[in-house]
PDB file of N, CA and C in Angstrom:
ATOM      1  N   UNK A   1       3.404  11.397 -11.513  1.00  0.00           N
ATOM      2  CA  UNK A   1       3.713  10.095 -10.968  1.00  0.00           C
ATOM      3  C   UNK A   1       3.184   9.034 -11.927  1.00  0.00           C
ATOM      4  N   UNK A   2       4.088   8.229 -12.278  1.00  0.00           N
ATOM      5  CA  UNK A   2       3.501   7.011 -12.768  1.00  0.00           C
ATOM      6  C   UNK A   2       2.581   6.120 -12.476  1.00  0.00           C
ATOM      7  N   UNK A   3       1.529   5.480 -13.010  1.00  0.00           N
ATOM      8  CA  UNK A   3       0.689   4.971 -12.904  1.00  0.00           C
ATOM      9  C   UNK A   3       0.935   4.333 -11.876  1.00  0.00           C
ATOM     10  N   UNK A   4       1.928   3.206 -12.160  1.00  0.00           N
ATOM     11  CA  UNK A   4       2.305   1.731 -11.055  1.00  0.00           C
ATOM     12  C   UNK A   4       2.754   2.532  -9.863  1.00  0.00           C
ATOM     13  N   UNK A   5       3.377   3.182  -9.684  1.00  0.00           N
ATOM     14  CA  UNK A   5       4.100   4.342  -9.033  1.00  0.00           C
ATOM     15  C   UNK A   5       2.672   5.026  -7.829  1.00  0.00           C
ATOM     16  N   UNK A   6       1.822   5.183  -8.587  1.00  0.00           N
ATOM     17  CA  UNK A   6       0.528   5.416  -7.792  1.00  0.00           C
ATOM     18  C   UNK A   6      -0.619   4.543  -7.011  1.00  0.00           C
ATOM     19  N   UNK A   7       0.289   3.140  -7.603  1.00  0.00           N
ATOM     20  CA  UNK A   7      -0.482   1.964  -6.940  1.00  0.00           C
ATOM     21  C   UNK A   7       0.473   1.952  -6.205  1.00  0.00           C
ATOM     22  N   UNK A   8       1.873   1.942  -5.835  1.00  0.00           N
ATOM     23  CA  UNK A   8       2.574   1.276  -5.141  1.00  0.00           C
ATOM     24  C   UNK A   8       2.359   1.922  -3.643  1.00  0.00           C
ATOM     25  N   UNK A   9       2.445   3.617  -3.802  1.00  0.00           N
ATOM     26  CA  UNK A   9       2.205   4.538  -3.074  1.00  0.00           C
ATOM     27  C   UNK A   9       0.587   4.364  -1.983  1.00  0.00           C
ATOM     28  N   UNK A  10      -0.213   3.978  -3.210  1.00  0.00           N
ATOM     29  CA  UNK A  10      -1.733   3.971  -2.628  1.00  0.00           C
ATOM     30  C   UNK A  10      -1.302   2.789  -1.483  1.00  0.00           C
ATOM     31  N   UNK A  11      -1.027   1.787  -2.390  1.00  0.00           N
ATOM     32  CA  UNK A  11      -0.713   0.415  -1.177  1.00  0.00           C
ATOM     33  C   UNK A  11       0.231   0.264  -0.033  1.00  0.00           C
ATOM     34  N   UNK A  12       1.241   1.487  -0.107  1.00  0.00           N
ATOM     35  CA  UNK A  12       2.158   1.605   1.464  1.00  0.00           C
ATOM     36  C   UNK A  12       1.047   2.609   1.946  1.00  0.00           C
ATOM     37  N   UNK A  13       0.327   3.242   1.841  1.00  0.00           N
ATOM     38  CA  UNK A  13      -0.540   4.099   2.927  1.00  0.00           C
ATOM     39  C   UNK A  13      -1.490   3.185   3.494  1.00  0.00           C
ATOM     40  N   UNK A  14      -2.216   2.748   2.688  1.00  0.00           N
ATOM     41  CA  UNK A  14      -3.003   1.200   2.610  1.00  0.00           C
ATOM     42  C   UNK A  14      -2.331   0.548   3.876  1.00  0.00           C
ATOM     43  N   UNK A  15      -1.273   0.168   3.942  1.00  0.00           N
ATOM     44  CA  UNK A  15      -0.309  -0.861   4.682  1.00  0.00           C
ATOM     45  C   UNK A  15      -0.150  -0.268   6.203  1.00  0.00           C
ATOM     46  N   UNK A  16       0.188   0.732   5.319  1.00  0.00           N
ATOM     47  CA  UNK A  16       0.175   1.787   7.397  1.00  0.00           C
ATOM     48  C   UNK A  16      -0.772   2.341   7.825  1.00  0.00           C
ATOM     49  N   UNK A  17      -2.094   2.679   7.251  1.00  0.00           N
ATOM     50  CA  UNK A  17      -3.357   3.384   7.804  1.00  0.00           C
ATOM     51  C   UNK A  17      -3.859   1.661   8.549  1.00  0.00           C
ATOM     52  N   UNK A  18      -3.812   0.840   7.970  1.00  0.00           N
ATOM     53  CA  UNK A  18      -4.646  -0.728   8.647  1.00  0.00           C
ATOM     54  C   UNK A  18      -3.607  -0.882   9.664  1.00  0.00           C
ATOM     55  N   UNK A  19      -2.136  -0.923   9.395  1.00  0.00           N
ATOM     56  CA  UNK A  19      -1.528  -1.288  11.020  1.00  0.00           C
ATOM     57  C   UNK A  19      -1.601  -0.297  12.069  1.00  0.00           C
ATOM     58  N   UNK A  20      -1.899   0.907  11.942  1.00  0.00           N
ATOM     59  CA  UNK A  20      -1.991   1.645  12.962  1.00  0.00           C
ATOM     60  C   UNK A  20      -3.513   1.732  13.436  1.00  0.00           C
ATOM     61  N   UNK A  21      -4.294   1.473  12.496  1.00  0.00           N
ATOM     62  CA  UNK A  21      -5.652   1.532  12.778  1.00  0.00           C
ATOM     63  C   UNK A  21      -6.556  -0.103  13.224  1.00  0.00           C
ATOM     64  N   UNK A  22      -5.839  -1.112  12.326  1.00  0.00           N
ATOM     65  CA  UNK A  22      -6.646  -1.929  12.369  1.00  0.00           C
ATOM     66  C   UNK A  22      -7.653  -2.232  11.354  1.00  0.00           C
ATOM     67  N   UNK A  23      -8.611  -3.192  11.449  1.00  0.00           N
ATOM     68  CA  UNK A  23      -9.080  -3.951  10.214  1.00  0.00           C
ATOM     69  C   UNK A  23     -10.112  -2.620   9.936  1.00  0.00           C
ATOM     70  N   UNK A  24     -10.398  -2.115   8.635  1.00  0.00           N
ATOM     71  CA  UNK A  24     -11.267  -0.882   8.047  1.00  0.00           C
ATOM     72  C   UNK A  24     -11.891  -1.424   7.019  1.00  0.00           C
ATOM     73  N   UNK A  25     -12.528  -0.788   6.422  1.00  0.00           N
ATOM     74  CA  UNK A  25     -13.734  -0.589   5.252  1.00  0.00           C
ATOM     75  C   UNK A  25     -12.920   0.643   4.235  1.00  0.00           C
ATOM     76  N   UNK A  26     -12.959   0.387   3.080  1.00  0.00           N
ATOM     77  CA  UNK A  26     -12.336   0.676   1.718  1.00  0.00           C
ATOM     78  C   UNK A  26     -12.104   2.450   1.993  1.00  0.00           C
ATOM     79  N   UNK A  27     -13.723   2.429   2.009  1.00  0.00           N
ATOM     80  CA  UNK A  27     -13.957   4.132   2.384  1.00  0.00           C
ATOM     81  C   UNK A  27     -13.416   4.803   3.729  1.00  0.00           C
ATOM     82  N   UNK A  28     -13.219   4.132   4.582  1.00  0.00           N
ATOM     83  CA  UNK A  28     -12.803   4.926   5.972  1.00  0.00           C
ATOM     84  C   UNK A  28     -11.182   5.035   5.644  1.00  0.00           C
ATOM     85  N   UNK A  29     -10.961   4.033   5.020  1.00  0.00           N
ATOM     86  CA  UNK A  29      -9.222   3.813   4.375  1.00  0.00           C
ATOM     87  C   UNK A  29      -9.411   5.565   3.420  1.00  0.00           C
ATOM     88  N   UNK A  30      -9.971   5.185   2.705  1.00  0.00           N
ATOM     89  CA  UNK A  30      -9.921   6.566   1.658  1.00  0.00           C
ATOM     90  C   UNK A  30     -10.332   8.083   2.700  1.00  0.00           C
ATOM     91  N   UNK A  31     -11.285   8.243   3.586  1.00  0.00           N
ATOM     92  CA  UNK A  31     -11.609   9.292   4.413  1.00  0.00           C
ATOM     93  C   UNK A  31      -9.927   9.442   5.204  1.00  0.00           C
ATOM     94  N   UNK A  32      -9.584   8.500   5.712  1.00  0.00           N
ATOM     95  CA  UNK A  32      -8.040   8.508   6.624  1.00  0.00           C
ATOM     96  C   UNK A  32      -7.247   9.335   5.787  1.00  0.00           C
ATOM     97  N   UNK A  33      -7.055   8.528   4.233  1.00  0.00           N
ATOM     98  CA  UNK A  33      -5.783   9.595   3.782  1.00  0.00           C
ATOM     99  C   UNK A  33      -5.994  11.200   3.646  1.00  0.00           C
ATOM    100  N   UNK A  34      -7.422  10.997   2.826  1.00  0.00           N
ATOM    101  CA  UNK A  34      -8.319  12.481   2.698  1.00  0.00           C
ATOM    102  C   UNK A  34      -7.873  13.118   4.172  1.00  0.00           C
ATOM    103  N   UNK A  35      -8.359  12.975   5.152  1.00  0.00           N
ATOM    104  CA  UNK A  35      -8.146  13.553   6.425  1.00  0.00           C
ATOM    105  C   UNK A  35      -6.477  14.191   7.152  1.00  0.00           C
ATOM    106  N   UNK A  36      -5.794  13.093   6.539  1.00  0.00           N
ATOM    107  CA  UNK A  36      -4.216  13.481   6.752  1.00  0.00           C
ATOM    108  C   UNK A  36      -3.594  13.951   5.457  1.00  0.00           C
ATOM    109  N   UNK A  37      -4.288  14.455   4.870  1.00  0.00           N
ATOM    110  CA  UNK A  37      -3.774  14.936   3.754  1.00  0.00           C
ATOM    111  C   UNK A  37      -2.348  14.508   2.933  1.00  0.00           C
ATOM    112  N   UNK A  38      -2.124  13.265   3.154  1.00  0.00           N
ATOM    113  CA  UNK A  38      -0.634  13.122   2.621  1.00  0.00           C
ATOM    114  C   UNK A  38      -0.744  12.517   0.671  1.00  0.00           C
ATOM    115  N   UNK A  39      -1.892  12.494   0.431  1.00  0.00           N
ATOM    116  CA  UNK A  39      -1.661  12.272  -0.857  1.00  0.00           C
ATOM    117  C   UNK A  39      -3.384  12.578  -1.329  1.00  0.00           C
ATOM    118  N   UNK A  40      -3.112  12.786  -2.763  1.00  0.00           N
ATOM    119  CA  UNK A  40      -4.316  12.980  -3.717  1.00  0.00           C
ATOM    120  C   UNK A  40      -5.296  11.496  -3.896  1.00  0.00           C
ATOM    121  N   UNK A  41      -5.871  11.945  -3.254  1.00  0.00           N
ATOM    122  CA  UNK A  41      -7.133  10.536  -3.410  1.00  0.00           C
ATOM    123  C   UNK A  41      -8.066  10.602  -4.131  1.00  0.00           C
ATOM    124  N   UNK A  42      -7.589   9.451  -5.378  1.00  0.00           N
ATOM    125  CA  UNK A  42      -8.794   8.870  -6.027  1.00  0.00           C
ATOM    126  C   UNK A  42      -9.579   7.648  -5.691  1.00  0.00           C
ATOM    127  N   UNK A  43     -10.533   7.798  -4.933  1.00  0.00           N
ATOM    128  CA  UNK A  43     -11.307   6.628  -4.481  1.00  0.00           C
ATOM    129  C   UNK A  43     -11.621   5.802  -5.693  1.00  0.00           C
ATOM    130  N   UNK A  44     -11.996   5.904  -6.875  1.00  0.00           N
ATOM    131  CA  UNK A  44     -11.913   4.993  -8.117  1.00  0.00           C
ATOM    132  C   UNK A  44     -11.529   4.159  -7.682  1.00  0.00           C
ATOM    133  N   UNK A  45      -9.844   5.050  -8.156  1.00  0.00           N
ATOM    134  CA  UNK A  45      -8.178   4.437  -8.498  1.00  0.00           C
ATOM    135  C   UNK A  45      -8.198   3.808  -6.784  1.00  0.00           C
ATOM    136  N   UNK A  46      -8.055   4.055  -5.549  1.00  0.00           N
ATOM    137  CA  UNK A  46      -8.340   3.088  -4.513  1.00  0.00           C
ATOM    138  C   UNK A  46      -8.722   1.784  -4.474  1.00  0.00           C
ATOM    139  N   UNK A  47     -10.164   1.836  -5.096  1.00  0.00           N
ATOM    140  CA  UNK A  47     -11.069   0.805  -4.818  1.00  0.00           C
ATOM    141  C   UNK A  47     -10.361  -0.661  -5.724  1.00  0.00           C
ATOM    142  N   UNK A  48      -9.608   0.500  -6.878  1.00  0.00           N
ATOM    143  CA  UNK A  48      -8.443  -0.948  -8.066  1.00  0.00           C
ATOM    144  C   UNK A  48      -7.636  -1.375  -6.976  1.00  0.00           C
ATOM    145  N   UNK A  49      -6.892  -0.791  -6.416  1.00  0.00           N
ATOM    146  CA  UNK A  49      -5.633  -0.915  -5.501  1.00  0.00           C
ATOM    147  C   UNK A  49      -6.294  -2.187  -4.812  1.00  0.00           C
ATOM    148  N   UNK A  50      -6.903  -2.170  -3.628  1.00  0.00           N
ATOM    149  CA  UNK A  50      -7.565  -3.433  -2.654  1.00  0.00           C
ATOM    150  C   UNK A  50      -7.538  -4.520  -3.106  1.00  0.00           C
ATOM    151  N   UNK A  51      -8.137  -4.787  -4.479  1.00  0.00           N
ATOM    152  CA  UNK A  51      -8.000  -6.217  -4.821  1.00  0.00           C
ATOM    153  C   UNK A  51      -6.373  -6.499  -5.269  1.00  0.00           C
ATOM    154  N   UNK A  52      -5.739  -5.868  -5.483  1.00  0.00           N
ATOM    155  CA  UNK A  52      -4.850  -6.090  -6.166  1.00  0.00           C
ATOM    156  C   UNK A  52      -3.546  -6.457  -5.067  1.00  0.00           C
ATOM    157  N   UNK A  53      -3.597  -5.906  -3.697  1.00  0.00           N
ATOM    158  CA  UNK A  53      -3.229  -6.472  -2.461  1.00  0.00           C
ATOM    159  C   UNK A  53      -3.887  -7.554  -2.127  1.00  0.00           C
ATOM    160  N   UNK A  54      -4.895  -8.072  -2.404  1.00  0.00           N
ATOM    161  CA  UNK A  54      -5.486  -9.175  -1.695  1.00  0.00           C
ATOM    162  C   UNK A  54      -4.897 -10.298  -2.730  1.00  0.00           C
ATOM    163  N   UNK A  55      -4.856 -10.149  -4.174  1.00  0.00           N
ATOM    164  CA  UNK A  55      -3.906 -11.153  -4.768  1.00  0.00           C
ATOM    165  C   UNK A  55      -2.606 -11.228  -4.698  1.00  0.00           C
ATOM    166  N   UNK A  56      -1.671  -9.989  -3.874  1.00  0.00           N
ATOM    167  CA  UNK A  56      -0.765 -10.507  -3.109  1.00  0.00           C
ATOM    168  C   UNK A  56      -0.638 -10.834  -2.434  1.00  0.00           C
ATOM    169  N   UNK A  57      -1.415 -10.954  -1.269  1.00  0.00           N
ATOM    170  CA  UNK A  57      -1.435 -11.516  -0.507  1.00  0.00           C
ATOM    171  C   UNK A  57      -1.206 -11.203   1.045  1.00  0.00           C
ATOM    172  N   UNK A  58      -1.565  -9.738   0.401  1.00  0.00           N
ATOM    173  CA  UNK A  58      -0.967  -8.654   1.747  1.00  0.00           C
ATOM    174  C   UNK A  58      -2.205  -8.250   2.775  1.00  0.00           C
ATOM    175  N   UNK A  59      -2.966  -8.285   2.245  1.00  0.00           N
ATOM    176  CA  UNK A  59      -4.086  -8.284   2.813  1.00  0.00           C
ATOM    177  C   UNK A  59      -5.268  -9.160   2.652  1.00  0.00           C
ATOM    178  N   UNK A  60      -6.031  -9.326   3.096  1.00  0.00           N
ATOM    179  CA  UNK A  60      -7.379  -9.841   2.902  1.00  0.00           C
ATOM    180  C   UNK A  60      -8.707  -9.248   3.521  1.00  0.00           C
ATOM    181  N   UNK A  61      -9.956  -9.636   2.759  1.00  0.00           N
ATOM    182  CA  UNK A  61     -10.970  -9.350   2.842  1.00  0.00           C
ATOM    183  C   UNK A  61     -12.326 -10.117   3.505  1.00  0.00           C
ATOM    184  N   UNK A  62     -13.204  -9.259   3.897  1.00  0.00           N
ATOM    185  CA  UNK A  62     -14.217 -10.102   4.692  1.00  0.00           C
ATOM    186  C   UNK A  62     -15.317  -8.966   4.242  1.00  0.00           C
ATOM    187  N   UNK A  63     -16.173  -9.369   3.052  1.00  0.00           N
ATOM    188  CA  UNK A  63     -17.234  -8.100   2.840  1.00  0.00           C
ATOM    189  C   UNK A  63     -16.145  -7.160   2.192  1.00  0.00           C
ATOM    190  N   UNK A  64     -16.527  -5.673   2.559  1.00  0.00           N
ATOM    191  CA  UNK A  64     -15.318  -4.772   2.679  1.00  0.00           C
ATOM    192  C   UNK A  64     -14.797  -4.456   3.614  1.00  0.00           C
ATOM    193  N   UNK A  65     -14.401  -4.910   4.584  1.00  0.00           N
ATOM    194  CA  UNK A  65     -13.477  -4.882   5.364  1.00  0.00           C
ATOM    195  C   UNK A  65     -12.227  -5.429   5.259  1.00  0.00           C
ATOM    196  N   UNK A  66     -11.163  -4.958   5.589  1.00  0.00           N
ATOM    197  CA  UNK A  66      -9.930  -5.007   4.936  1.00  0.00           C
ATOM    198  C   UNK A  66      -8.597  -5.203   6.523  1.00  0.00           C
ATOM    199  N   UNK A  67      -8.090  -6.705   6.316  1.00  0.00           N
ATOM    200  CA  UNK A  67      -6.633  -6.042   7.707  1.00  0.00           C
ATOM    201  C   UNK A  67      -5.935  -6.815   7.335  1.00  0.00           C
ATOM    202  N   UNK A  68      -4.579  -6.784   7.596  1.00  0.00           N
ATOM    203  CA  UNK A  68      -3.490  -7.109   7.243  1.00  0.00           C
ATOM    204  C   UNK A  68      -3.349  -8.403   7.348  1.00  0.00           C
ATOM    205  N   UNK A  69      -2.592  -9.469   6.311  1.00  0.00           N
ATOM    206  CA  UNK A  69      -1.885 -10.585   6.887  1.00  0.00           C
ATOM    207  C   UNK A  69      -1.573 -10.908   7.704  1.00  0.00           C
ATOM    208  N   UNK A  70      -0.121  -9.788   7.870  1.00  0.00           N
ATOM    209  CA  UNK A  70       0.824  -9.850   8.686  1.00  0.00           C
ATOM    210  C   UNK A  70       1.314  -8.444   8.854  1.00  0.00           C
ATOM    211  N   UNK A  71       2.191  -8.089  10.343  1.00  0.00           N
ATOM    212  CA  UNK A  71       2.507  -7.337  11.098  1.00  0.00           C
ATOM    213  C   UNK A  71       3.025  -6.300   9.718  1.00  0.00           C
ATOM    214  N   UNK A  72       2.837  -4.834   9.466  1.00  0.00           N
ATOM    215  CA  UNK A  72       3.244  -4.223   8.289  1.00  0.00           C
ATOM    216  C   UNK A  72       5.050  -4.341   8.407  1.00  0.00           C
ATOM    217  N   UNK A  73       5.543  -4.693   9.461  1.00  0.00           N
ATOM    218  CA  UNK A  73       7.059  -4.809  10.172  1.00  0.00           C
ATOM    219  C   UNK A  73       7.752  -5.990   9.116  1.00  0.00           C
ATOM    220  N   UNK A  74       6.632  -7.114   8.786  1.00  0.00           N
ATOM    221  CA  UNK A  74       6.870  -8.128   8.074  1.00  0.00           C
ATOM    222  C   UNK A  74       6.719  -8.245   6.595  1.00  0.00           C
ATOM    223  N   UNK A  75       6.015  -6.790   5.795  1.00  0.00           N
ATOM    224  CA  UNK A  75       5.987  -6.962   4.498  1.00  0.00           C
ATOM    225  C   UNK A  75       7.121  -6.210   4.045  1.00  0.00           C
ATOM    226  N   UNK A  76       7.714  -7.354   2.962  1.00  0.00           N
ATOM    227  CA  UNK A  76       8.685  -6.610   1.976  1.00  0.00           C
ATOM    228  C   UNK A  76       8.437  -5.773   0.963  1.00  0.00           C
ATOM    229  N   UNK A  77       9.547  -5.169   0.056  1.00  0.00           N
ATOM    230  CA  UNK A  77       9.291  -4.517  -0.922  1.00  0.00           C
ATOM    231  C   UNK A  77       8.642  -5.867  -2.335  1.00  0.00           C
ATOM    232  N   UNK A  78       9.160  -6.978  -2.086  1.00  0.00           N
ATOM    233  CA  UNK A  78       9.334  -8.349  -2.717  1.00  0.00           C
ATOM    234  C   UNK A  78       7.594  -8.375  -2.670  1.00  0.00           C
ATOM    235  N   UNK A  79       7.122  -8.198  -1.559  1.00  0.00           N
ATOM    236  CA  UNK A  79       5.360  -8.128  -1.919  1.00  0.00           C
ATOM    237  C   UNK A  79       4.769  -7.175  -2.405  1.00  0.00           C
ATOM    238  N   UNK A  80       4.842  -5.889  -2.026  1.00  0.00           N
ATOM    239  CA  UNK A  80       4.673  -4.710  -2.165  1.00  0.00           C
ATOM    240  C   UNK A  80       4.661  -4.542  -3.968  1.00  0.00           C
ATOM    241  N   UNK A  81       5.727  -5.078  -4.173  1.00  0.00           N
ATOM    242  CA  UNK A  81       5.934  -4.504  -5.760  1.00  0.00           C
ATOM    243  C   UNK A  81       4.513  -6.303  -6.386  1.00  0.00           C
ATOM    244  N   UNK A  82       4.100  -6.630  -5.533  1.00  0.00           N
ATOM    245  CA  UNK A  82       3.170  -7.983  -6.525  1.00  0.00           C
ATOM    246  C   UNK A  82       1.706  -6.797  -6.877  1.00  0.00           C
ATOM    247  N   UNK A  83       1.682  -6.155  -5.879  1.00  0.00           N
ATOM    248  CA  UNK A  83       0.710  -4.914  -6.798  1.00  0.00           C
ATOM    249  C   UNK A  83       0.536  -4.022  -7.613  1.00  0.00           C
ATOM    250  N   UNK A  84       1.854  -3.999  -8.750  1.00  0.00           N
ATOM    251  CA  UNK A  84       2.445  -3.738  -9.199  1.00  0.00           C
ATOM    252  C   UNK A  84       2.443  -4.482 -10.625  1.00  0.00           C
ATOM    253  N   UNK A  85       2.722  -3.713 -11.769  1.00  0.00           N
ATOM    254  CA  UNK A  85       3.382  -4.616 -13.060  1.00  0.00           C
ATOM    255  C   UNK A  85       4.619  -4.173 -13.280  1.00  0.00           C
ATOM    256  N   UNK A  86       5.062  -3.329 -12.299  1.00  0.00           N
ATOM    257  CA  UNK A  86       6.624  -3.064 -12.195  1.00  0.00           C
ATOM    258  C   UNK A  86       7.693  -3.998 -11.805  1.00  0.00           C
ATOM    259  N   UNK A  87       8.962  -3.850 -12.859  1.00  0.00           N
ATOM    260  CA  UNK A  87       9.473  -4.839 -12.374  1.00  0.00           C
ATOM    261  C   UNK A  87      10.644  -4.161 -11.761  1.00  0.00           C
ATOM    262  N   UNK A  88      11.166  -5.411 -10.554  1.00  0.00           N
ATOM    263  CA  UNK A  88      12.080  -4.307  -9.966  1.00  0.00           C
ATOM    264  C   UNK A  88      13.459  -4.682  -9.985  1.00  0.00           C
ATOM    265  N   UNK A  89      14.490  -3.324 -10.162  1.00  0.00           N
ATOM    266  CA  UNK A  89      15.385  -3.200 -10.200  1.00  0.00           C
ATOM    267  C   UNK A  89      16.282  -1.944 -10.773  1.00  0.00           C
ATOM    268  N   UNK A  90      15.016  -1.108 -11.697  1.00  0.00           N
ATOM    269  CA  UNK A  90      15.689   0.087 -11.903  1.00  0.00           C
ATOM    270  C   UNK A  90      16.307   1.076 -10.507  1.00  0.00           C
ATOM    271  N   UNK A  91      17.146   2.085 -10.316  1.00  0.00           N
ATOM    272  CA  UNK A  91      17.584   2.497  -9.015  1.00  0.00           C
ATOM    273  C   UNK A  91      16.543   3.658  -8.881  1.00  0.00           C
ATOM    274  N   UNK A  92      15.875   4.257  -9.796  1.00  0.00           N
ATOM    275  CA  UNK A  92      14.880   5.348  -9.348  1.00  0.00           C
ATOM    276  C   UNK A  92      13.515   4.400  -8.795  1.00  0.00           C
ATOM    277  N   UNK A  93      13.331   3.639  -9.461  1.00  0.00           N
ATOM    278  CA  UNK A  93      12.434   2.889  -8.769  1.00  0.00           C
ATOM    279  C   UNK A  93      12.294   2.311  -7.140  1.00  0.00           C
ATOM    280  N   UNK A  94      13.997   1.512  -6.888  1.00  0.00           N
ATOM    281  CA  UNK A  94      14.338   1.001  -5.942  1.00  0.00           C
ATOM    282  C   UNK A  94      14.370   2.179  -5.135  1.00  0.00           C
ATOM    283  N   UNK A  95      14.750   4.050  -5.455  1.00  0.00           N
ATOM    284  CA  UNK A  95      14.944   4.335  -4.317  1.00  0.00           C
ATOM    285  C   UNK A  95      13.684   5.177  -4.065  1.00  0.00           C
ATOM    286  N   UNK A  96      12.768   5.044  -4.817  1.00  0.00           N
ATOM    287  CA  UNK A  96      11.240   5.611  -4.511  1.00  0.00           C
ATOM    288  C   UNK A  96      10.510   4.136  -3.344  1.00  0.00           C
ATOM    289  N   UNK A  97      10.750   3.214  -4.094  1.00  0.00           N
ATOM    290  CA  UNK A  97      10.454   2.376  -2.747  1.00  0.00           C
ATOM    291  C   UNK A  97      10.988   2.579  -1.278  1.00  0.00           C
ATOM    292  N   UNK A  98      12.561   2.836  -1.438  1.00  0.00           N
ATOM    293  CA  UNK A  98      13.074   2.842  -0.197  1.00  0.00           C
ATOM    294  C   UNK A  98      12.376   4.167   0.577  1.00  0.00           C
ATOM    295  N   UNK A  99      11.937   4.872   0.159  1.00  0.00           N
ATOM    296  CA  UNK A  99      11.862   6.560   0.694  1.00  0.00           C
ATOM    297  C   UNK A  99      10.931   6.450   0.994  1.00  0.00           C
ATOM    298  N   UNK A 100       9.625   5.521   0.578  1.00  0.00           N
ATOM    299  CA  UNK A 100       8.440   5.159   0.934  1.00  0.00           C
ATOM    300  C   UNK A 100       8.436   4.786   2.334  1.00  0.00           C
ATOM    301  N   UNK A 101       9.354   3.356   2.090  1.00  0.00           N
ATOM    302  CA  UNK A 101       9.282   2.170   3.163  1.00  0.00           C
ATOM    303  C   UNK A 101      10.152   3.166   4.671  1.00  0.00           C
ATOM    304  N   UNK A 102      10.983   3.748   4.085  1.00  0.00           N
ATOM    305  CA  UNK A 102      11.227   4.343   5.680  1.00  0.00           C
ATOM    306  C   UNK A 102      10.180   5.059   6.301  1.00  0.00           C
ATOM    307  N   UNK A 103       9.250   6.275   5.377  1.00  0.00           N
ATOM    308  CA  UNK A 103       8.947   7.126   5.921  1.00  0.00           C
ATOM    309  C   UNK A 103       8.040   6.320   6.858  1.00  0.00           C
ATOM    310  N   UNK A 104       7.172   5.381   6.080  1.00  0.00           N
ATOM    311  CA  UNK A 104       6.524   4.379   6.994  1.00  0.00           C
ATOM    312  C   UNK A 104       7.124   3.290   8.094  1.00  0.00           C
ATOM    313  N   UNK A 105       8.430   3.033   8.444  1.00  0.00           N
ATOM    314  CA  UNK A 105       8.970   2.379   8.732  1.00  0.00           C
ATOM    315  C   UNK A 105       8.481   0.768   8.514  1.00  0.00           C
ATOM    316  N   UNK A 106       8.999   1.096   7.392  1.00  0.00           N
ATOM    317  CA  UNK A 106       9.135  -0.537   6.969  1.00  0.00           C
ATOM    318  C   UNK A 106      10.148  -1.374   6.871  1.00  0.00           C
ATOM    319  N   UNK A 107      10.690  -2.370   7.110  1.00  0.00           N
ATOM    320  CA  UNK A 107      11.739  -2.768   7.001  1.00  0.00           C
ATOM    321  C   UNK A 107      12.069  -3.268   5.697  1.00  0.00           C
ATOM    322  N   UNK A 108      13.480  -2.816   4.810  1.00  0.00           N
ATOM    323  CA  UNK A 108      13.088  -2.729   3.732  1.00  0.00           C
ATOM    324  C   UNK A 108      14.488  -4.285   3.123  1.00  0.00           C
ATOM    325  N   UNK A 109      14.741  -4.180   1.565  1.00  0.00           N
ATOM    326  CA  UNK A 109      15.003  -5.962   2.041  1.00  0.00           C
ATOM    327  C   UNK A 109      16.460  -5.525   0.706  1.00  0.00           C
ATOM    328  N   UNK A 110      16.501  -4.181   0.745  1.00  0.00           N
ATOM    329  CA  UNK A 110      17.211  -3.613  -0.441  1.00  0.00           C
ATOM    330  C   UNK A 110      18.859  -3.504   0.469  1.00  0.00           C
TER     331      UNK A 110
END
């Protein structure tokens, strides 16, 4: 998986572990995925991811505690990719987003 590709991924689990859970701490975010086993966790590579949503604007912070903007129902791929240095429009790209955004049900803007 590509680098950006592994941020984008980290940040839709990110997106759906806080809306189903609510406002968390970096590490309970990282124990959640660890626990559901749906992807390889590098807490490092994590701890990059967080800020890099909070300068999109998708989330924000208090200490380390971490909850959403807005309803995960309401983020696009249009934000999603600001954590990102990907730019979008290739179709393997667009349809790795889309496959993302459903599994999570996201509403997607493609």
């Amino acid at each position: 998986m590509y680098k950006d590709h592994k941020s984008l991924q980290y940040a839709l689990e990110i997106i759906r572990i806080l809306d189903q859970n609510g406002d968390m701490g970096s590490r309970d975010v990282c124990r959640t995925m660890e626990d559901e086993e749906i992807i390889d966790v590098s807490a490092t590579y994590l701890s990059k991811v967080f800020p890099k949503m909070v300068r999109a604007e998708i989330i924000t912070s208090c200490g380390n505690v971490y909850h959403l903007n807005k309803p995960a129902s309401e983020i696009s791929i249009a934000d999603i990719l600001k954590v990102s240095d990907v730019v979008e429009g290739t179709p393997a790209f667009n349809n790795f987003c889309n496959k993302i955004l459903n599994k999570l049900s996201l509403e997607t803007v493609f």
